[in-house]
C-alpha atoms as a PDB file:
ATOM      1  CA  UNK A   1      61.280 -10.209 -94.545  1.00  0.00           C
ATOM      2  CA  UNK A   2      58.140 -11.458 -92.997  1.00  0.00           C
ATOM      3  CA  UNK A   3      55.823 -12.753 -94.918  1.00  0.00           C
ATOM      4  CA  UNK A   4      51.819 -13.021 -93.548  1.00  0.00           C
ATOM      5  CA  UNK A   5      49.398 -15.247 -95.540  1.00  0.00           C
ATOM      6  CA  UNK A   6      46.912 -12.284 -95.381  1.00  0.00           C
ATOM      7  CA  UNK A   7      48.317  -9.128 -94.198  1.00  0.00           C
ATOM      8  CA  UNK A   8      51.740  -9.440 -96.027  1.00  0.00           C
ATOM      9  CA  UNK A   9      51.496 -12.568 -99.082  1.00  0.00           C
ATOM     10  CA  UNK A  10      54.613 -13.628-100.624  1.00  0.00           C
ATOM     11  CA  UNK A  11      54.452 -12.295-104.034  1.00  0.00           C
ATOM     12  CA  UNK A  12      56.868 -13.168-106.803  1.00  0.00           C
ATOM     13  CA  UNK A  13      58.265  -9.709-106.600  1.00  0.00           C
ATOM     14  CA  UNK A  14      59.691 -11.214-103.615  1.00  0.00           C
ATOM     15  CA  UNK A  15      61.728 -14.233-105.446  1.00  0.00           C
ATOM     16  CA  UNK A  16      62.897 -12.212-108.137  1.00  0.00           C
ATOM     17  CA  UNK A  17      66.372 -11.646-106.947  1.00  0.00           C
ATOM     18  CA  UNK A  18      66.546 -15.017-106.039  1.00  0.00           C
ATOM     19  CA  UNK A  19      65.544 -16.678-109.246  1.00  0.00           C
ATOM     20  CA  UNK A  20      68.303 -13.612-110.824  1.00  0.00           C
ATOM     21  CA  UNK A  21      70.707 -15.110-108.611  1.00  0.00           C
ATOM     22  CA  UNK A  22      69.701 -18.673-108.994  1.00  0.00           C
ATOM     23  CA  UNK A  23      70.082 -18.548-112.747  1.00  0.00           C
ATOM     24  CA  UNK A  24      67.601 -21.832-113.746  1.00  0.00           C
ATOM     25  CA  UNK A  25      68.612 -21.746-117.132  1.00  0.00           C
ATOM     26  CA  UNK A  26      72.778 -21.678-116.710  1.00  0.00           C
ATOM     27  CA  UNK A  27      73.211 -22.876-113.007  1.00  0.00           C
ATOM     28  CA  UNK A  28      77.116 -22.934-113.502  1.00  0.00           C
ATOM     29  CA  UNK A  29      77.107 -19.533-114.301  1.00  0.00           C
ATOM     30  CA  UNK A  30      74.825 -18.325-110.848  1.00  0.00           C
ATOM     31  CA  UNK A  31      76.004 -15.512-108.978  1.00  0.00           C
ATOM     32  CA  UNK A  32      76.016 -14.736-105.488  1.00  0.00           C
ATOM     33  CA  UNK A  33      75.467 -11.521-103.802  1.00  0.00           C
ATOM     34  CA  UNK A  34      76.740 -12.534 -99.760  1.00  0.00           C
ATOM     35  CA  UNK A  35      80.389 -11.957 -99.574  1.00  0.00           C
ATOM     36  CA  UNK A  36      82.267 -10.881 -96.791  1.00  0.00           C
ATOM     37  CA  UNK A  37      82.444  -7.207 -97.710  1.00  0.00           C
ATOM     38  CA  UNK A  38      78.890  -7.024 -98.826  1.00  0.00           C
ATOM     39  CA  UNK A  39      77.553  -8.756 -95.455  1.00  0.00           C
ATOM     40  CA  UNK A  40      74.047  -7.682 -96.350  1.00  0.00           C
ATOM     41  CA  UNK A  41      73.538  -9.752 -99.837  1.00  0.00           C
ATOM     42  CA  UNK A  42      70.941 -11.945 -99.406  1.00  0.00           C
ATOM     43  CA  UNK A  43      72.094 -14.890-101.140  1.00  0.00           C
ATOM     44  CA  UNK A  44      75.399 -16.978-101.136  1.00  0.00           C
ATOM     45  CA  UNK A  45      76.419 -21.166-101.815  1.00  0.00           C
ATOM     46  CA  UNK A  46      77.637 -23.555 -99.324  1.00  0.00           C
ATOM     47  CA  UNK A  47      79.987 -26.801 -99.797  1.00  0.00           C
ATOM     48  CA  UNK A  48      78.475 -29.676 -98.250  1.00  0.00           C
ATOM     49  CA  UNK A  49      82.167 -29.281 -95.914  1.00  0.00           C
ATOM     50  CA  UNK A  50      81.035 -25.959 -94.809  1.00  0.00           C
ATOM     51  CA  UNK A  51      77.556 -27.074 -93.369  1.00  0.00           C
ATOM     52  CA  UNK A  52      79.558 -29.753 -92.210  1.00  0.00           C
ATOM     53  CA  UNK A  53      81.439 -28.559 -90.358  1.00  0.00           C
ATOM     54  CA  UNK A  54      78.973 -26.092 -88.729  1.00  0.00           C
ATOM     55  CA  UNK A  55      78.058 -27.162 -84.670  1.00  0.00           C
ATOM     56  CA  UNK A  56      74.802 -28.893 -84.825  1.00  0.00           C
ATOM     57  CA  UNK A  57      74.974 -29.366 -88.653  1.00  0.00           C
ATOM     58  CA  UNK A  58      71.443 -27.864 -89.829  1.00  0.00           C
ATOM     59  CA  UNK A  59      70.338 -26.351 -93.122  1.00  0.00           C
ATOM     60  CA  UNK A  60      68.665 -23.256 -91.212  1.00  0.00           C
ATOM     61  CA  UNK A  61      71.096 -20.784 -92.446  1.00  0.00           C
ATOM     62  CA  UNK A  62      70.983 -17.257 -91.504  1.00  0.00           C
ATOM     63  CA  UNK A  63      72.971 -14.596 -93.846  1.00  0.00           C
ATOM     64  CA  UNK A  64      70.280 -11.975 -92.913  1.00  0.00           C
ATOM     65  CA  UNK A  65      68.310 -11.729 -89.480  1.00  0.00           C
ATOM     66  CA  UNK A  66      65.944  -8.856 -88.281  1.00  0.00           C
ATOM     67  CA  UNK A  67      68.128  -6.388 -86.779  1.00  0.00           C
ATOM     68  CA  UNK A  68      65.248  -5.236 -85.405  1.00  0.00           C
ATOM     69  CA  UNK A  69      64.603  -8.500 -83.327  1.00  0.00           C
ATOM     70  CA  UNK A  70      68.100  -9.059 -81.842  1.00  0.00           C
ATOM     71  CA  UNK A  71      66.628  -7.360 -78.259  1.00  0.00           C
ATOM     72  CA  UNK A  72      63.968  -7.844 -76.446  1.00  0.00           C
ATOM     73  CA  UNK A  73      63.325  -4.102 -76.415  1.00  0.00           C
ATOM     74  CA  UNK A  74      62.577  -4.449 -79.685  1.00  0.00           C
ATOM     75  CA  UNK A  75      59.657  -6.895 -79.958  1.00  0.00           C
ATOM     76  CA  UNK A  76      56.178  -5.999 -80.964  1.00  0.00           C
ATOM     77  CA  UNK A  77      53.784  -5.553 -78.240  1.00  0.00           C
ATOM     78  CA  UNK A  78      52.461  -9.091 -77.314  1.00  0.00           C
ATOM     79  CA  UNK A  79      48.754  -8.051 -78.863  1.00  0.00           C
ATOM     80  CA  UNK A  80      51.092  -7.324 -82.312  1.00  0.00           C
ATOM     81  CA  UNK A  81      51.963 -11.020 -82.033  1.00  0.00           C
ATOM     82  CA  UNK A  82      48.867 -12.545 -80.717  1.00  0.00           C
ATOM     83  CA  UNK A  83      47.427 -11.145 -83.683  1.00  0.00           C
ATOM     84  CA  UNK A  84      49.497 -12.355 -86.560  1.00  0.00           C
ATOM     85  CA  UNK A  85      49.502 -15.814 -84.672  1.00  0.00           C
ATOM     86  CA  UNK A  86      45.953 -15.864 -84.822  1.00  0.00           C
ATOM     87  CA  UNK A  87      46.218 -14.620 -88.078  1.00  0.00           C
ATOM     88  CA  UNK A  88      48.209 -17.117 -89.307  1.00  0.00           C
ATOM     89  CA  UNK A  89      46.517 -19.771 -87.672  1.00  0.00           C
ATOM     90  CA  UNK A  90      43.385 -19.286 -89.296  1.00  0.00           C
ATOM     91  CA  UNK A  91      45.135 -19.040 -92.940  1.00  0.00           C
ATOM     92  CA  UNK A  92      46.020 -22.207 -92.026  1.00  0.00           C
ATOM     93  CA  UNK A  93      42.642 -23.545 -91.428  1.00  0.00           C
ATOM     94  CA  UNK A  94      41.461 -21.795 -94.540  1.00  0.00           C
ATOM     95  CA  UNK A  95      44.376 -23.999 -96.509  1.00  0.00           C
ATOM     96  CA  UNK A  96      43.629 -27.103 -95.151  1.00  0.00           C
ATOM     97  CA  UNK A  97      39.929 -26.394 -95.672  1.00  0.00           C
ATOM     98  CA  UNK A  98      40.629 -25.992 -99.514  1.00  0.00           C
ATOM     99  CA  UNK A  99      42.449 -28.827 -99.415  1.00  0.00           C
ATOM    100  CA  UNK A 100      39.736 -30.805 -98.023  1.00  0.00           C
ATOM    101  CA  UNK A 101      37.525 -29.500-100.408  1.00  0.00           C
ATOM    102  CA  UNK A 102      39.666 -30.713-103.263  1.00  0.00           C
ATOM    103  CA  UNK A 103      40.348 -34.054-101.915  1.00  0.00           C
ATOM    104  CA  UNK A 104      36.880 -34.746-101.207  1.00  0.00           C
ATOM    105  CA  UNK A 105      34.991 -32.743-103.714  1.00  0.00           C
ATOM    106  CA  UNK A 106      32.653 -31.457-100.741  1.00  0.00           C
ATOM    107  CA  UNK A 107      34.521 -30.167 -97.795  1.00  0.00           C
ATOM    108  CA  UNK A 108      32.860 -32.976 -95.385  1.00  0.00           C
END
């Protein structure tokens, strides 16, 4: 899923099978829904042997990526991109703006 701070927000909507899955109130009883036969559940442990063991040991872990971006063919047009880069740059100034605002009481 891709997530835009103004043209597509993360909502809770969009955690709710996690938090299902995560179970915060019984953790030993949390259930995952990645298996081999269901390759397209979105959520699945790891042992700390399994990352491990993985070449160039990184936390980045990909059950799910965007068919949809796996060839080139398939990109957005470059003014797409341009566009929700400049998008998201300038929800990024408008964060650290807040946050400015809140530190300082002013915005200066």
């Amino acid at each position: 899923m891709q997530h835009t701070l103004k043209m597509n927000p993360l909502k809770y909507s969009d955690l709710e099978d996690f938090v299902s899955c995560y179970n915060p109130d019984d953790r030993h009883n949390r259930s995952e829904t990645w298996n081999e036969e269901y390759p397209e559940g979105r959520f699945c442990r790891f042992t700390y042997e399994e990352i491990i063991a993985r070449d160039k040991t990184s936390l980045d872990i990909f059950l799910l990526r965007d068919k949809s971006l796996a060839y080139l063919d398939n990109l957005p047009d470059p003014d797409i991109l341009a566009n929700e880069i400049i998008e998201n740059i300038e929800a990024v100034l408008e964060s650290f703006r807040e946050i400015v605002i809140t530190l300082n009481g002013n915005g200066e």
